[in-house]
N, C-alpha and C. Protein backbone atom coordinates (compact mmCIF):
# COMPACT_ATOMS: atom_id res chain seq x y z
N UNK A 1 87.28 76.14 121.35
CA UNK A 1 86.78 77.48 121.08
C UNK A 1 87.47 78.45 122.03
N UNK A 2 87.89 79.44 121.26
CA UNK A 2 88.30 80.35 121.95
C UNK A 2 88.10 81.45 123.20
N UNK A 3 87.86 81.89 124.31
CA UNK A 3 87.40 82.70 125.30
C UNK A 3 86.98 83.98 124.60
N UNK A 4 86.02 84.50 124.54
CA UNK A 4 85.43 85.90 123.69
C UNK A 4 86.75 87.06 124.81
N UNK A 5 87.15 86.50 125.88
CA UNK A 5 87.59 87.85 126.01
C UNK A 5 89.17 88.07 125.50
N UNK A 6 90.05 86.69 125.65
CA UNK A 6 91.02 86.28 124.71
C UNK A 6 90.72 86.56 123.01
N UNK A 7 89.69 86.44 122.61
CA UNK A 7 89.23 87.07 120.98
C UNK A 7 89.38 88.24 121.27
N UNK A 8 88.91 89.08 122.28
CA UNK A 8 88.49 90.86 122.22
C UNK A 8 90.39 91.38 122.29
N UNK A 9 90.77 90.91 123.19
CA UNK A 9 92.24 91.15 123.05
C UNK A 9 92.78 90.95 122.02
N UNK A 10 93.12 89.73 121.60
CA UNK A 10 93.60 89.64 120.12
C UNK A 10 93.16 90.45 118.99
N UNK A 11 91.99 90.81 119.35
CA UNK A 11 91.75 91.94 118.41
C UNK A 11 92.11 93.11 118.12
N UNK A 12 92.52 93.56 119.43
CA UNK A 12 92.34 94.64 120.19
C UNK A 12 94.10 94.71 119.31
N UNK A 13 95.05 93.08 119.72
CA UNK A 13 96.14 93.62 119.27
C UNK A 13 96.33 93.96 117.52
N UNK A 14 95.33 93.29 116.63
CA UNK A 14 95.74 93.37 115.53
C UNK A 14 95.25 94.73 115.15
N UNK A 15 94.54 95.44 115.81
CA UNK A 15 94.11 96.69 115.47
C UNK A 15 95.24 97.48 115.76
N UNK A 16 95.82 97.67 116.53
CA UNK A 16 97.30 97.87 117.33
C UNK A 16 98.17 97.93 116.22
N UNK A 17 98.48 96.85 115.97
CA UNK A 17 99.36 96.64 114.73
C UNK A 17 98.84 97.24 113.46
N UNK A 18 97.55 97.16 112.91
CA UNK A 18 97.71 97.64 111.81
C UNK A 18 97.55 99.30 111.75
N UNK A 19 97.35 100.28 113.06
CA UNK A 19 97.52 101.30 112.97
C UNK A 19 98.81 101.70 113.24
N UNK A 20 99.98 100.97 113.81
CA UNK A 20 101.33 101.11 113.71
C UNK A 20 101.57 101.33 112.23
N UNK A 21 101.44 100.57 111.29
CA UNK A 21 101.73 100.45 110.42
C UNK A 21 101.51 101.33 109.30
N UNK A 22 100.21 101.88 109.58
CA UNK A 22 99.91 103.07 108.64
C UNK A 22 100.81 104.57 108.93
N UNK A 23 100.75 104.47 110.30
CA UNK A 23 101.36 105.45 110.85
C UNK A 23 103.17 105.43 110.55
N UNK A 24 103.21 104.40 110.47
CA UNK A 24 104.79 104.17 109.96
C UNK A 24 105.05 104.48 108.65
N UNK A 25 104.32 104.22 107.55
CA UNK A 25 104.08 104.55 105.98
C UNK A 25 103.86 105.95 106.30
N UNK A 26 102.84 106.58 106.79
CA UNK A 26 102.87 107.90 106.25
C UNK A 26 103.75 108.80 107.08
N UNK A 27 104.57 108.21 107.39
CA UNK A 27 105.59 108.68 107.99
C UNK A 27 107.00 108.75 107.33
N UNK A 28 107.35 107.86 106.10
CA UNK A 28 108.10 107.53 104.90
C UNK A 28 107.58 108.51 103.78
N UNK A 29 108.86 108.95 103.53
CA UNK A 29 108.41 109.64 102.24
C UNK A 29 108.26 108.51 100.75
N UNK A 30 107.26 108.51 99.98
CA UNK A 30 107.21 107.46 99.15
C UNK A 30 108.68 107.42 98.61
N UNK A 31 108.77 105.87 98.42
CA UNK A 31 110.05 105.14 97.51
C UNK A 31 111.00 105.11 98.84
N UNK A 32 111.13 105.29 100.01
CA UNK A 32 111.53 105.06 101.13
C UNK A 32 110.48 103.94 101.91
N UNK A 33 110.99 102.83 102.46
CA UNK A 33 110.46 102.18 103.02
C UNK A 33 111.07 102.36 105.08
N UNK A 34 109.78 102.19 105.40
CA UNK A 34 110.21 102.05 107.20
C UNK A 34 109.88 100.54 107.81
N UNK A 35 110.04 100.27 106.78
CA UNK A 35 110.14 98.10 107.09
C UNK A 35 111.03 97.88 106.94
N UNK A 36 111.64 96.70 107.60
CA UNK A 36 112.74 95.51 107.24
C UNK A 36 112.44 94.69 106.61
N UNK A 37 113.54 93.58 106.50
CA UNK A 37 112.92 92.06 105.97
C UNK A 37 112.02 91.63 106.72
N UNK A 38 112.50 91.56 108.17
CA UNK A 38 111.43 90.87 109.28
C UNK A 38 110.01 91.47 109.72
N UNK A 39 110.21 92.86 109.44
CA UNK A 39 108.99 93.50 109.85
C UNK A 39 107.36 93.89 108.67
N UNK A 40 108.43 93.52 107.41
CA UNK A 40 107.71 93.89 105.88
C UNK A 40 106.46 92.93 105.75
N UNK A 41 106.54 91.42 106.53
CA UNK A 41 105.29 91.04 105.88
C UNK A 41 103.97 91.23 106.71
N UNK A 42 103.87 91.67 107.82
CA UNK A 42 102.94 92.40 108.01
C UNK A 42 102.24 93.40 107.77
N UNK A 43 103.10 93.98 106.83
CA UNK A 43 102.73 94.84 106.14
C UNK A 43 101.67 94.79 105.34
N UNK A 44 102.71 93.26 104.06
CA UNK A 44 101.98 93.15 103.24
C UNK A 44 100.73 92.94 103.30
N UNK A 45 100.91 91.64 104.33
CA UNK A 45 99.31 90.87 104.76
C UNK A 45 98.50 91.86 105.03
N UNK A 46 98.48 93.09 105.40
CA UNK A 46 97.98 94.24 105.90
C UNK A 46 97.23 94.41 104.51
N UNK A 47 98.15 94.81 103.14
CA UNK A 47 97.35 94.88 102.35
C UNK A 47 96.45 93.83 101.14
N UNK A 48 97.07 92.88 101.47
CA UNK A 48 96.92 92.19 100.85
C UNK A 48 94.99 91.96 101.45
N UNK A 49 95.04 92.26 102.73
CA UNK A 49 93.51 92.38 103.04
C UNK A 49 92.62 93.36 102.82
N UNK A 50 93.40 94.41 102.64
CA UNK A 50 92.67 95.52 102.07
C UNK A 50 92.47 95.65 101.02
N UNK A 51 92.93 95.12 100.24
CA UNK A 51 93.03 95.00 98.46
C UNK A 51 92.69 93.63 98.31
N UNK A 52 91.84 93.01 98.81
CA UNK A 52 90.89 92.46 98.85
C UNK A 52 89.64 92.21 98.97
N UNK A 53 89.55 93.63 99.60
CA UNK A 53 88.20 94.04 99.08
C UNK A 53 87.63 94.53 97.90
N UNK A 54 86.89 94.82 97.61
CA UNK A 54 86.30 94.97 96.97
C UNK A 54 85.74 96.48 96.64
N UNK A 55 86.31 97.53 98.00
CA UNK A 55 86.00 98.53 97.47
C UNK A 55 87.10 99.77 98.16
N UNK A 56 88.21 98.77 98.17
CA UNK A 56 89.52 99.63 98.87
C UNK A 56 89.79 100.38 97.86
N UNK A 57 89.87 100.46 96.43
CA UNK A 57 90.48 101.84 95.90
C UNK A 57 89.53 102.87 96.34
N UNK A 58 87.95 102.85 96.48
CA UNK A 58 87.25 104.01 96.94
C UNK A 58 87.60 104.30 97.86
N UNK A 59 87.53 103.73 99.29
CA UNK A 59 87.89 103.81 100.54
C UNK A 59 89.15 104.70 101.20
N UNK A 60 90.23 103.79 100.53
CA UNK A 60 91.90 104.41 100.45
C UNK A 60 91.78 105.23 100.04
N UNK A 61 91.54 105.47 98.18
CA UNK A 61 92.29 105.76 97.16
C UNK A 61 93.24 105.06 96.55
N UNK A 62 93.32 104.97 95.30
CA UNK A 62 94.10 104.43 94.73
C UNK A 62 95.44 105.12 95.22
N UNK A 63 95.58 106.04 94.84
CA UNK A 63 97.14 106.71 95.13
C UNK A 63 97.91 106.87 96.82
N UNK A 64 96.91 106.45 97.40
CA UNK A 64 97.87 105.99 98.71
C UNK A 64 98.20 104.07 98.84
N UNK A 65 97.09 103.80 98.29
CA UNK A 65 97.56 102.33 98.19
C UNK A 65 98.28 101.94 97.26
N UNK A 66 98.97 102.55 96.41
CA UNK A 66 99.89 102.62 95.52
C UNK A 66 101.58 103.18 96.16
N UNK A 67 101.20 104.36 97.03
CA UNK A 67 102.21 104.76 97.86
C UNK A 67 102.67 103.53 99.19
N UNK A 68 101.74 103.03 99.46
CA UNK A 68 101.75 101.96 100.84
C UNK A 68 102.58 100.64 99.58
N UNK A 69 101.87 100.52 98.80
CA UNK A 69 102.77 99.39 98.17
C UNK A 69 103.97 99.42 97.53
N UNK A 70 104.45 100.93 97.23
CA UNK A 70 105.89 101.16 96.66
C UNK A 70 106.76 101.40 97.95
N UNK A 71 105.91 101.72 99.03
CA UNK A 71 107.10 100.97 100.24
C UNK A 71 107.54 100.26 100.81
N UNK A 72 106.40 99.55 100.43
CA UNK A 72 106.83 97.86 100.72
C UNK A 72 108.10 97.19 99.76
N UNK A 73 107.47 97.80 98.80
CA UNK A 73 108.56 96.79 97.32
C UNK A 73 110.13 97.99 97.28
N UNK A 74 110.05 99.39 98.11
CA UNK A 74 111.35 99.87 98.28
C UNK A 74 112.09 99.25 99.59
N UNK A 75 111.64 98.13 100.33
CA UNK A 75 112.26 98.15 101.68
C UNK A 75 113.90 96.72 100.82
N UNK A 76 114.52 96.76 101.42
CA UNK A 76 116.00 96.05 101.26
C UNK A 76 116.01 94.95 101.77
N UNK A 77 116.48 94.17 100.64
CA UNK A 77 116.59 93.22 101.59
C UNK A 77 115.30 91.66 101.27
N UNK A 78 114.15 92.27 100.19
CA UNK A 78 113.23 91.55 100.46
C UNK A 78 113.49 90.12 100.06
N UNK A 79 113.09 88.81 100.94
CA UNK A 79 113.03 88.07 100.12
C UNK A 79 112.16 87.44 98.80
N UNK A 80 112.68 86.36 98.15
CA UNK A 80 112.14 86.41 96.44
C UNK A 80 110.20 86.25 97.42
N UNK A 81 110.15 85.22 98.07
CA UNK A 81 108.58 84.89 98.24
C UNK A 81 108.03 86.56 98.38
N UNK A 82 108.73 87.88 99.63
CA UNK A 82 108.48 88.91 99.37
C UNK A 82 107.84 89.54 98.32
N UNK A 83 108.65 89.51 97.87
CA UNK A 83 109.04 90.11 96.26
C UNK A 83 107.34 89.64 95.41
N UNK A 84 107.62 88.26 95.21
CA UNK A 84 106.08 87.65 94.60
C UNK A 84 104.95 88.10 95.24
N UNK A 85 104.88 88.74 96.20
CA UNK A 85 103.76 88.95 97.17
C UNK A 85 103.16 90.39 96.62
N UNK A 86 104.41 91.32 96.80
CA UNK A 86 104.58 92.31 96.33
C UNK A 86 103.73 92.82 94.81
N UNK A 87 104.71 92.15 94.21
CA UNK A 87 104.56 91.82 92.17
C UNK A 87 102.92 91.63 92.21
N UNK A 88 102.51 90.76 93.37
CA UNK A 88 100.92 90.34 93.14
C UNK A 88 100.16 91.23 93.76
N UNK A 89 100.47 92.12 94.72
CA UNK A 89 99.34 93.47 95.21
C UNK A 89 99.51 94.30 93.63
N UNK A 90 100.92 94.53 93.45
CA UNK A 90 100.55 95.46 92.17
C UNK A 90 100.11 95.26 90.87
N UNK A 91 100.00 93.60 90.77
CA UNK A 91 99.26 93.64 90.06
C UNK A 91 97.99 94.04 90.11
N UNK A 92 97.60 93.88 91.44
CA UNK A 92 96.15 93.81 91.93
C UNK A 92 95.98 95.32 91.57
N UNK A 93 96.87 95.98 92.11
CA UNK A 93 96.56 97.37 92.00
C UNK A 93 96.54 98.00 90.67
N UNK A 94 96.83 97.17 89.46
CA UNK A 94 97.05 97.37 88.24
C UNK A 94 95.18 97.20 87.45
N UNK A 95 94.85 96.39 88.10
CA UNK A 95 93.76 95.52 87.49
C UNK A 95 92.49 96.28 88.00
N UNK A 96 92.63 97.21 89.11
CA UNK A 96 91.67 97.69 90.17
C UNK A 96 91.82 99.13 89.47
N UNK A 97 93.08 100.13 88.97
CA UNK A 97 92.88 101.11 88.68
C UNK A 97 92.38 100.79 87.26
N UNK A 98 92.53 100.06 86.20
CA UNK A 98 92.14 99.96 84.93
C UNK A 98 90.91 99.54 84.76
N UNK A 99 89.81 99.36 86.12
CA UNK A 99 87.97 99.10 86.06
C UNK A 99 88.11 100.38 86.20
């Protein structure tokens, strides 16, 4: 088991990271990506948790999580597993705006 204060840090960093990340997107004009290959799947995983909920189009909006995911799928370079990851948020995001 882990040390609660080693948990509070680790937390501390993924919060870290995922406000880098927003801040990096809305910092891209959509269809421009500010990821690499190496830096993109944190991204995704980023959304792939948020669009997993259950009530992220209210939360977000659909149309920024639509913008966050067309920068992901504009960055160069992606690889194919990328790519499938990608194809599967928008689907998600396909299935979430059509309820």
């Amino acid at each position: 088991m882990s040390h609660p204060i080693a948990m509070l840090f680790s937390s501390i960093d993924n919060i870290r990271q995922e406000i880098a990340l927003i801040i990096a997107s809305e910092h891209a004009p959509t269809g421009l990506s500010p990821y690499t290959p190496h830096s993109v799947d944190a991204a995704i995983a980023h959304l792939e948790r948020i669009l997993g909920q259950a009530q992220a189009a209210s939360i977000f909006g659909a149309a920024y999580l639509r913008d966050r995911v067309m920068q992901v799928r504009a960055t160069k370079g992606l690889a194919p597993v990328q790519m499938e990851r990608v194809a599967r948020l928008i689907n998600k995001l396909n299935r979430v705006h059509a309820q």
